[in-house]
PDB file of N, CA and C in Angstrom:
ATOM      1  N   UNK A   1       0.818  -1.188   0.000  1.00  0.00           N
ATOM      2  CA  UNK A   1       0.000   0.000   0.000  1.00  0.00           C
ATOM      3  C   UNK A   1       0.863   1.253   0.000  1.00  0.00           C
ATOM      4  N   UNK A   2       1.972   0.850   0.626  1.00  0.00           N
ATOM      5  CA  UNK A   2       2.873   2.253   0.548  1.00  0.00           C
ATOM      6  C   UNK A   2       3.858   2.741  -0.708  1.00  0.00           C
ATOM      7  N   UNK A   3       3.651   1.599  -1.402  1.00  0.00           N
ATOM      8  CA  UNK A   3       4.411   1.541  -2.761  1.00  0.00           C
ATOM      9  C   UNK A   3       4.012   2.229  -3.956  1.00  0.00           C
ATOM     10  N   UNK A   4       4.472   3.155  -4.628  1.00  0.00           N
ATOM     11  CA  UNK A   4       4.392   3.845  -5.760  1.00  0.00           C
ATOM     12  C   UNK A   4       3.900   3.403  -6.901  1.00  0.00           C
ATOM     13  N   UNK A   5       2.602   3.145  -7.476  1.00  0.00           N
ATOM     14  CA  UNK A   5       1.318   2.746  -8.058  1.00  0.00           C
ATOM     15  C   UNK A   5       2.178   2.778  -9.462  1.00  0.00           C
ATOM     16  N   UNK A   6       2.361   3.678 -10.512  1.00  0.00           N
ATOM     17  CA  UNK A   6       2.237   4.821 -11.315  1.00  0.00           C
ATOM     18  C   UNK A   6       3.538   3.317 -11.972  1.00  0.00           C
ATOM     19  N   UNK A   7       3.326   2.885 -13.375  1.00  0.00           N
ATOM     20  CA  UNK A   7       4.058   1.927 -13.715  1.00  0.00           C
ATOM     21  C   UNK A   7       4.141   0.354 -13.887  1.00  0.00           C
ATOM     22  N   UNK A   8       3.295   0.380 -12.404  1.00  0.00           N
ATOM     23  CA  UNK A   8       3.290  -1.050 -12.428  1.00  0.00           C
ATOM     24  C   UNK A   8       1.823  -1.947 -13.298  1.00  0.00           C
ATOM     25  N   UNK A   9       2.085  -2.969 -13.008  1.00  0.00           N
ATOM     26  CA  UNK A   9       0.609  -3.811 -13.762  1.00  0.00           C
ATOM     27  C   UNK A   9      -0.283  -4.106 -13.034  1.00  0.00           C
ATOM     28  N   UNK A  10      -1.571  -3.586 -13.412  1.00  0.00           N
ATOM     29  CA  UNK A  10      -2.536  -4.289 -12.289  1.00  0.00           C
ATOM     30  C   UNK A  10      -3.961  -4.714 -13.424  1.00  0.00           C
ATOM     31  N   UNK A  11      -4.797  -5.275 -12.351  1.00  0.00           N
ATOM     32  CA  UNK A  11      -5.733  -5.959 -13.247  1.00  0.00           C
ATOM     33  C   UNK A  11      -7.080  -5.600 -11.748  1.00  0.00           C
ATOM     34  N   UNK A  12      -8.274  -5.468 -12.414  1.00  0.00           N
ATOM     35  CA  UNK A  12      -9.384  -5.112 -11.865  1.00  0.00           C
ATOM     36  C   UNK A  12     -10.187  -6.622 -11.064  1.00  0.00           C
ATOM     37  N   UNK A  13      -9.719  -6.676  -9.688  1.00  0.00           N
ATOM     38  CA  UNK A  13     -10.160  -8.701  -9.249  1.00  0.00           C
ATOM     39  C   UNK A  13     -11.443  -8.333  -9.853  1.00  0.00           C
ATOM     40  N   UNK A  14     -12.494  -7.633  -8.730  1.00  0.00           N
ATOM     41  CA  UNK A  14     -13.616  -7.417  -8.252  1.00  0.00           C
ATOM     42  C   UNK A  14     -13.865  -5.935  -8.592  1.00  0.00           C
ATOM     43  N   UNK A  15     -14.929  -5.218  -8.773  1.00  0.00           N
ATOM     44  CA  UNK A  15     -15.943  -3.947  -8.996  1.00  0.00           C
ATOM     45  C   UNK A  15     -17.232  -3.689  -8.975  1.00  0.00           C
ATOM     46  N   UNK A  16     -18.050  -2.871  -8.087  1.00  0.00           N
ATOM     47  CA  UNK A  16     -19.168  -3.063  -8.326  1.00  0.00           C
ATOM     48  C   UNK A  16     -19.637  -2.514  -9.973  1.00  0.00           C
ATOM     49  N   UNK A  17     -18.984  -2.263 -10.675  1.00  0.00           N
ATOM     50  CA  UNK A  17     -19.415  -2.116 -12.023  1.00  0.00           C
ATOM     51  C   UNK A  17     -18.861  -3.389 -12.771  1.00  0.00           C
ATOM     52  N   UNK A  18     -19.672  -4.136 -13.263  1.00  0.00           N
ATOM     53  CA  UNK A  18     -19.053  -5.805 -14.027  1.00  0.00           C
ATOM     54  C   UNK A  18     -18.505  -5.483 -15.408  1.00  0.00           C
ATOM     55  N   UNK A  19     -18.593  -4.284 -15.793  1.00  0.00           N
ATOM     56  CA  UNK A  19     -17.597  -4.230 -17.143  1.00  0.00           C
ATOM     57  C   UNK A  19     -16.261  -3.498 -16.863  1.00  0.00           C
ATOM     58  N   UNK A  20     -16.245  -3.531 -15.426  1.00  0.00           N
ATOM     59  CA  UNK A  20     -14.807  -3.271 -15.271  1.00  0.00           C
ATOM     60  C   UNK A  20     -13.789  -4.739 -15.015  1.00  0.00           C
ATOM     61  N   UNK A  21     -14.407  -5.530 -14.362  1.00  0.00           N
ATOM     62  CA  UNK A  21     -13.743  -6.601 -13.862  1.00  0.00           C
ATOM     63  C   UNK A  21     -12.958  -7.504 -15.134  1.00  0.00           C
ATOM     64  N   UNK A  22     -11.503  -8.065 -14.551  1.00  0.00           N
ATOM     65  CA  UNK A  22     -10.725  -8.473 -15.827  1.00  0.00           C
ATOM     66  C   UNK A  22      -9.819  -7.265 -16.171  1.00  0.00           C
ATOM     67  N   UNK A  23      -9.997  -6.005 -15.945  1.00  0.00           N
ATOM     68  CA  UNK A  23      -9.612  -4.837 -16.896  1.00  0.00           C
ATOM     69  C   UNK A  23      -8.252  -5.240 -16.213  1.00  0.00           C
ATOM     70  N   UNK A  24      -7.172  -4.828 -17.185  1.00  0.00           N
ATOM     71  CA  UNK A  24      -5.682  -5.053 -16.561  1.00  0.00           C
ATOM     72  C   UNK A  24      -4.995  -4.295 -17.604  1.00  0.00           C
ATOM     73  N   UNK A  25      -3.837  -3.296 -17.239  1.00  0.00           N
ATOM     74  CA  UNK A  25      -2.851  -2.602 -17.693  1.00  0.00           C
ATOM     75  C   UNK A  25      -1.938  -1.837 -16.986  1.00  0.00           C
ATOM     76  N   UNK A  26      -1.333  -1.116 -17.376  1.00  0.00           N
ATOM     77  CA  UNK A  26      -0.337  -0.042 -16.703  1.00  0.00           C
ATOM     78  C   UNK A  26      -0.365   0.863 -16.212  1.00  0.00           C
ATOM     79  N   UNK A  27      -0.748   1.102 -15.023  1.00  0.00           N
ATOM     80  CA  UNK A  27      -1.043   2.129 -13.965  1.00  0.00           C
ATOM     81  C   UNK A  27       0.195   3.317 -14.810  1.00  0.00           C
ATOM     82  N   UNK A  28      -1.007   4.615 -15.098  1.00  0.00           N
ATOM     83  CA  UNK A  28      -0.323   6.063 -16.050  1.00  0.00           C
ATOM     84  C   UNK A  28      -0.820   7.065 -15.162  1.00  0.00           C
ATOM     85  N   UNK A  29      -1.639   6.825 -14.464  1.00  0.00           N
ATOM     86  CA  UNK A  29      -1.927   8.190 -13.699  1.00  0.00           C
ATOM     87  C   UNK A  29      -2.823   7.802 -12.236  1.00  0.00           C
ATOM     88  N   UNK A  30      -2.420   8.639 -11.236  1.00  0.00           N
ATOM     89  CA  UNK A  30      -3.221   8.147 -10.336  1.00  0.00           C
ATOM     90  C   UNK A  30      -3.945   9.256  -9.110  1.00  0.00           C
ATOM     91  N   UNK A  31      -4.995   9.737  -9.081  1.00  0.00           N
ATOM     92  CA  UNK A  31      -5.450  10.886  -8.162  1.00  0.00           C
ATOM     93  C   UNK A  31      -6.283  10.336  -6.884  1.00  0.00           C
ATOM     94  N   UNK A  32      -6.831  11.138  -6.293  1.00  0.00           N
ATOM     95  CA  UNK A  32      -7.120  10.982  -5.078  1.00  0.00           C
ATOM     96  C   UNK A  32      -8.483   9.759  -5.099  1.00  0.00           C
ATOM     97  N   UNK A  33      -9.378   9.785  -5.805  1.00  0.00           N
ATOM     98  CA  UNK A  33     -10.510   8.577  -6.182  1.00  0.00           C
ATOM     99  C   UNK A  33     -10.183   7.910  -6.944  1.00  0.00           C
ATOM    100  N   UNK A  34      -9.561   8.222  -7.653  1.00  0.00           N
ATOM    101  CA  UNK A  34      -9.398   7.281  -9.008  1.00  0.00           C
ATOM    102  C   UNK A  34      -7.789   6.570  -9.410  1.00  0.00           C
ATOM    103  N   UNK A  35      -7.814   5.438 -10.451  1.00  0.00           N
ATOM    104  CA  UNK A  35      -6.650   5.102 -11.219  1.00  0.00           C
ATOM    105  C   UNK A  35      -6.763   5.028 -12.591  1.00  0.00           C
ATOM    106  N   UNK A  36      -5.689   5.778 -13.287  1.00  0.00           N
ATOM    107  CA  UNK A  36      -5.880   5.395 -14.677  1.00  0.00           C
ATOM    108  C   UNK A  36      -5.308   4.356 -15.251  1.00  0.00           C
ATOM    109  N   UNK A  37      -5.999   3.126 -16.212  1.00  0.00           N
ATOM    110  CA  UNK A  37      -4.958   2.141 -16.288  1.00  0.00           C
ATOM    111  C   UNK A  37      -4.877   2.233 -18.325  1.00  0.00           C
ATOM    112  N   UNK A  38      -3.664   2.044 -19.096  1.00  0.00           N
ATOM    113  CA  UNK A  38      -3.900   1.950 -20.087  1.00  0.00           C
ATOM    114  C   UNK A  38      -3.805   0.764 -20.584  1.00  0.00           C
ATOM    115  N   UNK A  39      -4.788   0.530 -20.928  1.00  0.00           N
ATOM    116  CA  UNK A  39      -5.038  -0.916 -21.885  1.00  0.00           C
ATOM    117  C   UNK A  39      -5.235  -1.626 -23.052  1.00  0.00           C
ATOM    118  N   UNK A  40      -4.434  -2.439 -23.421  1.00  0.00           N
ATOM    119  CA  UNK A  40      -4.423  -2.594 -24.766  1.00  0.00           C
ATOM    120  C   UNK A  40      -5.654  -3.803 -25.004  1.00  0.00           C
ATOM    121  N   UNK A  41      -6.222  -3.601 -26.456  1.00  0.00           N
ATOM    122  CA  UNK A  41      -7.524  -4.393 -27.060  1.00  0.00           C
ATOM    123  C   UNK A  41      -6.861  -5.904 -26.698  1.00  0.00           C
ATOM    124  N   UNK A  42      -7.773  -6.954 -26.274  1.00  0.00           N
ATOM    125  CA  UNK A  42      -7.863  -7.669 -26.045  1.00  0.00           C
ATOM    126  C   UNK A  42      -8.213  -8.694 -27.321  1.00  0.00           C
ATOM    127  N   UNK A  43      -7.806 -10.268 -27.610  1.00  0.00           N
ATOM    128  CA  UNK A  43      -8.319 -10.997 -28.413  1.00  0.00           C
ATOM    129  C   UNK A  43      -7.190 -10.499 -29.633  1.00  0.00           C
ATOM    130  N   UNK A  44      -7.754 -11.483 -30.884  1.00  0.00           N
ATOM    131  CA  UNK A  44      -6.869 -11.649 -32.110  1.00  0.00           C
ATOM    132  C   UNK A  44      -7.170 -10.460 -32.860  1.00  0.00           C
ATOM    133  N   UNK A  45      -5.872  -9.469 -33.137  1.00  0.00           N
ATOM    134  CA  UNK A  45      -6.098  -8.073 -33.933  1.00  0.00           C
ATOM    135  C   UNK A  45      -5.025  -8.001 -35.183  1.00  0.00           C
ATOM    136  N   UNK A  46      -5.488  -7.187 -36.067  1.00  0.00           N
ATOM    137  CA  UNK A  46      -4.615  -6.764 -37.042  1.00  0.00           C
ATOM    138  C   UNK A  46      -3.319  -6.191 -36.460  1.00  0.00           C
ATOM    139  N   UNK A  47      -2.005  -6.027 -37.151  1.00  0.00           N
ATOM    140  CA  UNK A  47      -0.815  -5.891 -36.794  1.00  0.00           C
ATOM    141  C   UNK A  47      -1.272  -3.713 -36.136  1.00  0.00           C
ATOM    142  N   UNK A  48      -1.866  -3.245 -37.170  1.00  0.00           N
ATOM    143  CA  UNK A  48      -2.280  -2.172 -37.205  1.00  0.00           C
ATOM    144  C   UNK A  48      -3.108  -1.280 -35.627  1.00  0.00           C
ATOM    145  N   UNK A  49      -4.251  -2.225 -35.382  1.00  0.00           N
ATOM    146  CA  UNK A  49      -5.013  -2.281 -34.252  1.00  0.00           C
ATOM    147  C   UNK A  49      -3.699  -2.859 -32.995  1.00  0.00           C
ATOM    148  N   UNK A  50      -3.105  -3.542 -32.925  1.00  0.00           N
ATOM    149  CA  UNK A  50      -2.342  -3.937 -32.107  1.00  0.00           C
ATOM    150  C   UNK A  50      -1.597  -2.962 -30.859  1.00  0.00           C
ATOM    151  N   UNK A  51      -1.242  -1.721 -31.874  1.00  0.00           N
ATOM    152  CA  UNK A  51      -0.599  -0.493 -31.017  1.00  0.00           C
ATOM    153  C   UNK A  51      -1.359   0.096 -30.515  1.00  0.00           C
ATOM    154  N   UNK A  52      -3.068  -0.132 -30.785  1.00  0.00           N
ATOM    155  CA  UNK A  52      -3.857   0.984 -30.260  1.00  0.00           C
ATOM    156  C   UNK A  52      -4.219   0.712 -28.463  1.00  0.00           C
ATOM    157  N   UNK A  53      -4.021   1.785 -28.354  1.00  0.00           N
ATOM    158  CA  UNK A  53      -4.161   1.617 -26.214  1.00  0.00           C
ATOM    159  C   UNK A  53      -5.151   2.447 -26.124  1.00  0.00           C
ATOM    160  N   UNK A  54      -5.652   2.445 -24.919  1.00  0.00           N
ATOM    161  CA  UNK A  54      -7.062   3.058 -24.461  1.00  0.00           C
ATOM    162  C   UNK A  54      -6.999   3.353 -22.680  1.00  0.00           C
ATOM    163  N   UNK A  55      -6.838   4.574 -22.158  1.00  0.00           N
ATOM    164  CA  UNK A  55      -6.855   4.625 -20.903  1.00  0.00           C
ATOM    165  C   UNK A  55      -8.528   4.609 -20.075  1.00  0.00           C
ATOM    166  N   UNK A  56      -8.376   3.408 -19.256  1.00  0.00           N
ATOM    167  CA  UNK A  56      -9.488   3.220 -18.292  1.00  0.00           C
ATOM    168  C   UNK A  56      -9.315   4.265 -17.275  1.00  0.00           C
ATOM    169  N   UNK A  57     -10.184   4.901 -16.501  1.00  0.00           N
ATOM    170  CA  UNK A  57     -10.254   5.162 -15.295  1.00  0.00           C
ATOM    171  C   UNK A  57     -11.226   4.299 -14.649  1.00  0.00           C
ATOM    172  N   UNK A  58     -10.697   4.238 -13.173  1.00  0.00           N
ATOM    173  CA  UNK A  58     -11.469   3.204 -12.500  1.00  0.00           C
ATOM    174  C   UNK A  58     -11.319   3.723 -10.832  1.00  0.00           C
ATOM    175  N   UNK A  59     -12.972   3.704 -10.297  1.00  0.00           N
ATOM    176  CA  UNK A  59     -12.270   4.052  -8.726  1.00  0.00           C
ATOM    177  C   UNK A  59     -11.948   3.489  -7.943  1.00  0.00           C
ATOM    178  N   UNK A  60     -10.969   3.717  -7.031  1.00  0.00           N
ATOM    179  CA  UNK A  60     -10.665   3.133  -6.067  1.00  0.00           C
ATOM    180  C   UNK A  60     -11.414   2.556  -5.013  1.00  0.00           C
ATOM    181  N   UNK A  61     -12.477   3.271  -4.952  1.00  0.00           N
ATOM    182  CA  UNK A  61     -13.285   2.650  -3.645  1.00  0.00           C
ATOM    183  C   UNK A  61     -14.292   2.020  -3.530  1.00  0.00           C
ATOM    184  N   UNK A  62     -14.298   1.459  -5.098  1.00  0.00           N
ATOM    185  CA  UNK A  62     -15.199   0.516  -5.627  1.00  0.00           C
ATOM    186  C   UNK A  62     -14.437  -0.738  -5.963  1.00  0.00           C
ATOM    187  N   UNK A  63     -13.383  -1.360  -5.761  1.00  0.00           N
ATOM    188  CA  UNK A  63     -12.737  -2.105  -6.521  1.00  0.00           C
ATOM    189  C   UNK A  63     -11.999  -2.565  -6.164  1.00  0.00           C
ATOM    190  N   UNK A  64     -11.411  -3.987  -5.878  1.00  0.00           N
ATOM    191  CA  UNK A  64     -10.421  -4.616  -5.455  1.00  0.00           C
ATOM    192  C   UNK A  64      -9.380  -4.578  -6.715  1.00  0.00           C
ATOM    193  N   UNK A  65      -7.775  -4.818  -6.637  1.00  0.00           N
ATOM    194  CA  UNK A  65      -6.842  -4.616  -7.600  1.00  0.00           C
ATOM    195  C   UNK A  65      -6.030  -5.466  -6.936  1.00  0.00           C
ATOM    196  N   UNK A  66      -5.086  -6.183  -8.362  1.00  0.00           N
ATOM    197  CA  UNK A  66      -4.067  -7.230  -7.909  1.00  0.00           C
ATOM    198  C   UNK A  66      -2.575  -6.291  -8.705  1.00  0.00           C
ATOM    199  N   UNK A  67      -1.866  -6.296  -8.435  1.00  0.00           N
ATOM    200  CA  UNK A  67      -0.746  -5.170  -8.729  1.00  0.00           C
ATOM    201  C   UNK A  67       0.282  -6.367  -8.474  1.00  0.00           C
ATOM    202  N   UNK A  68       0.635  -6.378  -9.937  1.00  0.00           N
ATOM    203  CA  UNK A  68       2.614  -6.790 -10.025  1.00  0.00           C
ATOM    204  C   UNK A  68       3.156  -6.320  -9.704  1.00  0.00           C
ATOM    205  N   UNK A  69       4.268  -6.388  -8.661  1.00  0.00           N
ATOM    206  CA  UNK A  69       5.449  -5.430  -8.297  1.00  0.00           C
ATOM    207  C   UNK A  69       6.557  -6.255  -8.974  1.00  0.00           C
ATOM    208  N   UNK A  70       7.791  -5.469  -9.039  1.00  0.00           N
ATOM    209  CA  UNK A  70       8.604  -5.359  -9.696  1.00  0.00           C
ATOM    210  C   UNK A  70       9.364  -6.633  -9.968  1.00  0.00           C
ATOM    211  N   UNK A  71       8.876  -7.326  -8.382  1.00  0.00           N
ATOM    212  CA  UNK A  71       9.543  -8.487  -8.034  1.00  0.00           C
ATOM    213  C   UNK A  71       9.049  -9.727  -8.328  1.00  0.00           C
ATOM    214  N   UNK A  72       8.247  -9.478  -9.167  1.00  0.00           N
ATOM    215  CA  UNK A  72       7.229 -10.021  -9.739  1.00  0.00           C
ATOM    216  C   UNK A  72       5.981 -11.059  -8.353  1.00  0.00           C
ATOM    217  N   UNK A  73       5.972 -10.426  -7.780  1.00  0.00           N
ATOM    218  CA  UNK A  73       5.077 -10.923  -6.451  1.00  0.00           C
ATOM    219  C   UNK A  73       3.763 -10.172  -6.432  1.00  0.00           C
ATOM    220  N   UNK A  74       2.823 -10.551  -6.326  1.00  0.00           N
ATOM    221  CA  UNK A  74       1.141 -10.529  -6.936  1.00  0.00           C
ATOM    222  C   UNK A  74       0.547 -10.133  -5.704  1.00  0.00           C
ATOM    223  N   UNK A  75       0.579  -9.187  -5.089  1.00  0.00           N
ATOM    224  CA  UNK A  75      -0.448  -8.462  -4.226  1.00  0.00           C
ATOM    225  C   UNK A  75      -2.093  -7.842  -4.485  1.00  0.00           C
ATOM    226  N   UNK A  76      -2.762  -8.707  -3.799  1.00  0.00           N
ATOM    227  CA  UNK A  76      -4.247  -8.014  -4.227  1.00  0.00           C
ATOM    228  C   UNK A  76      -4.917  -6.792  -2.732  1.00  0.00           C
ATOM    229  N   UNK A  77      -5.013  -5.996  -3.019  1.00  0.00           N
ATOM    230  CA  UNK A  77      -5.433  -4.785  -2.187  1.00  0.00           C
ATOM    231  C   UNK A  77      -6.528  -4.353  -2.329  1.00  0.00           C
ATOM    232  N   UNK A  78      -7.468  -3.964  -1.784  1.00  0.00           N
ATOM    233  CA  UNK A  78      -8.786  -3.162  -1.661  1.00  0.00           C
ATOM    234  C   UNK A  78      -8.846  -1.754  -1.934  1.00  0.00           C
ATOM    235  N   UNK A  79      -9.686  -1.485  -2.936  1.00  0.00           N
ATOM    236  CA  UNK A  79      -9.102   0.016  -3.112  1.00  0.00           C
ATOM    237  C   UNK A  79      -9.610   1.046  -2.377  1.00  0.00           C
ATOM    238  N   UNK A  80     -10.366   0.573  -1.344  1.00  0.00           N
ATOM    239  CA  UNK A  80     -10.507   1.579  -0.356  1.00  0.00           C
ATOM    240  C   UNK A  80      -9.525   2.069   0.357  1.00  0.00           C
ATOM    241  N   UNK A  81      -8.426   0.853   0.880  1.00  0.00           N
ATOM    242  CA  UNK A  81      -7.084   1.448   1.655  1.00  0.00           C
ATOM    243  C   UNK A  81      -6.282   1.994   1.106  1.00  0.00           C
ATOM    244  N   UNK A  82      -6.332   2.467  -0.772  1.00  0.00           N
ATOM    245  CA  UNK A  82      -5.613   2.916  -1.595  1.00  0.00           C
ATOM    246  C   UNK A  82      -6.365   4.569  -1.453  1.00  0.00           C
ATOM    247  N   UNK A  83      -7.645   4.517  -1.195  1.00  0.00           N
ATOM    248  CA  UNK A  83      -8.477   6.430  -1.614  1.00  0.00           C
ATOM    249  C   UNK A  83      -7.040   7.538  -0.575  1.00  0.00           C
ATOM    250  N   UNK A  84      -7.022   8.398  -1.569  1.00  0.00           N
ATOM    251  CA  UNK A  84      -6.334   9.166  -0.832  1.00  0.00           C
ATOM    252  C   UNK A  84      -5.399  10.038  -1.553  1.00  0.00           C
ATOM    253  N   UNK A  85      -4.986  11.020  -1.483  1.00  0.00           N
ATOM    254  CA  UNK A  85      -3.746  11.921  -2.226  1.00  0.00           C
ATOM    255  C   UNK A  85      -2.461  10.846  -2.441  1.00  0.00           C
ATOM    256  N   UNK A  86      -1.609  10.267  -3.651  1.00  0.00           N
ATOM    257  CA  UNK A  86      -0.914   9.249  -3.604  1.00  0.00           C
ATOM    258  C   UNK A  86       0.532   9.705  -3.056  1.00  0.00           C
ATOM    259  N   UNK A  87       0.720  10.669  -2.752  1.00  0.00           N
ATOM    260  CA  UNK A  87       2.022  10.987  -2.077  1.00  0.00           C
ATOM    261  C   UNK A  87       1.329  11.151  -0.175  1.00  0.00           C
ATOM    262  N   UNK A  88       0.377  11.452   0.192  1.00  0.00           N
ATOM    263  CA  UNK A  88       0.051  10.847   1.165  1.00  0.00           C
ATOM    264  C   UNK A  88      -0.266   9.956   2.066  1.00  0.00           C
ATOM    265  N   UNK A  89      -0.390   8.914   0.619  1.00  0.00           N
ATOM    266  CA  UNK A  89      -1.093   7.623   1.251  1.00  0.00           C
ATOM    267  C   UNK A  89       0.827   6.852   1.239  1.00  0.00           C
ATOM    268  N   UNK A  90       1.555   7.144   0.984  1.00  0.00           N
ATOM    269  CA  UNK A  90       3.064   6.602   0.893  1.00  0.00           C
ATOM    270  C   UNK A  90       3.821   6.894   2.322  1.00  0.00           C
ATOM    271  N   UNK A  91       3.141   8.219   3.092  1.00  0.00           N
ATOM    272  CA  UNK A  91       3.895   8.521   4.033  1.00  0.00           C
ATOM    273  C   UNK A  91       2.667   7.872   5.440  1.00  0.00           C
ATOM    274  N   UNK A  92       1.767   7.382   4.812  1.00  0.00           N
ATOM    275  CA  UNK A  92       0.893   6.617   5.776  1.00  0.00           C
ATOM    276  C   UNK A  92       1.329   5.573   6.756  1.00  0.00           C
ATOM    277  N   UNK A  93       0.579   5.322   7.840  1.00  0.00           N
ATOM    278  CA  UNK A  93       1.216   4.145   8.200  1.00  0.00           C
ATOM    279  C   UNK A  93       0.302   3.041   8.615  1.00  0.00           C
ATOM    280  N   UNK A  94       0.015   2.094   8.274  1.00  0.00           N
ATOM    281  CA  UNK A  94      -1.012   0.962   8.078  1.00  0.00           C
ATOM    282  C   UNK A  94      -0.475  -0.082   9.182  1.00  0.00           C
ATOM    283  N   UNK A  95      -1.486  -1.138   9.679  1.00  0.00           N
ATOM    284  CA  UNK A  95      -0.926  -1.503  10.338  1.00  0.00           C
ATOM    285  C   UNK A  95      -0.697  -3.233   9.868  1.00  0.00           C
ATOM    286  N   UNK A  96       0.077  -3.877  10.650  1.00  0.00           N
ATOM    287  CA  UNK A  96       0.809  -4.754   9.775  1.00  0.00           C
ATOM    288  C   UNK A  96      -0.241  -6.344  10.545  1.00  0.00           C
ATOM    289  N   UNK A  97      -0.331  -7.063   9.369  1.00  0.00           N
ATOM    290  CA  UNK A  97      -1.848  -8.356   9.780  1.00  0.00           C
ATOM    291  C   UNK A  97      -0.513  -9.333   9.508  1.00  0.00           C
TER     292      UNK A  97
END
């Protein structure tokens, strides 16, 4: 939770909106409700269509998220403990389960 969002891969577990769930890409922007993720078309595409990306926004406090870190270790988080200014929520201190 204290780790710097903005880069890494994540994918949408759970949402109360069902055409979000599945959604997975590269965390590009991230504000106080929300995450932006950019995502590329899904399924068999022309070489052409292939490059085309599309940024989701999605909120946080609707939505569970599973986030690759670097180390390639698969953390799934609630995005309620994520709502928050993202340079604030870094100097937070959570407590440890």
């Amino acid at each position: 939770m204290r780790h710097e969002l903005i880069g890494l891969k994540a994918k949408v577990a759970v949402s109360t909106d069902p055409s979000l769930e599945g959604v997975g890409g590269t965390v590009v922007d991230e504000s106080y409700n929300m995450l932006v993720l950019e995502c590329r078309p899904s399924g068999k595409k022309k070489a052409k269509d292939a490059a085309k990306t599309r940024a989701k926004s999605i909120s946080k406090r609707d939505s569970i998220f599973i986030f690759a870190l670097p180390n390639r270790v698969k953390v799934k988080i609630e995005g309620r403990l994520l709502v928050g200014r993202p340079e604030d929520r870094i100097k937070k201190k959570f407590e440890r389960w």
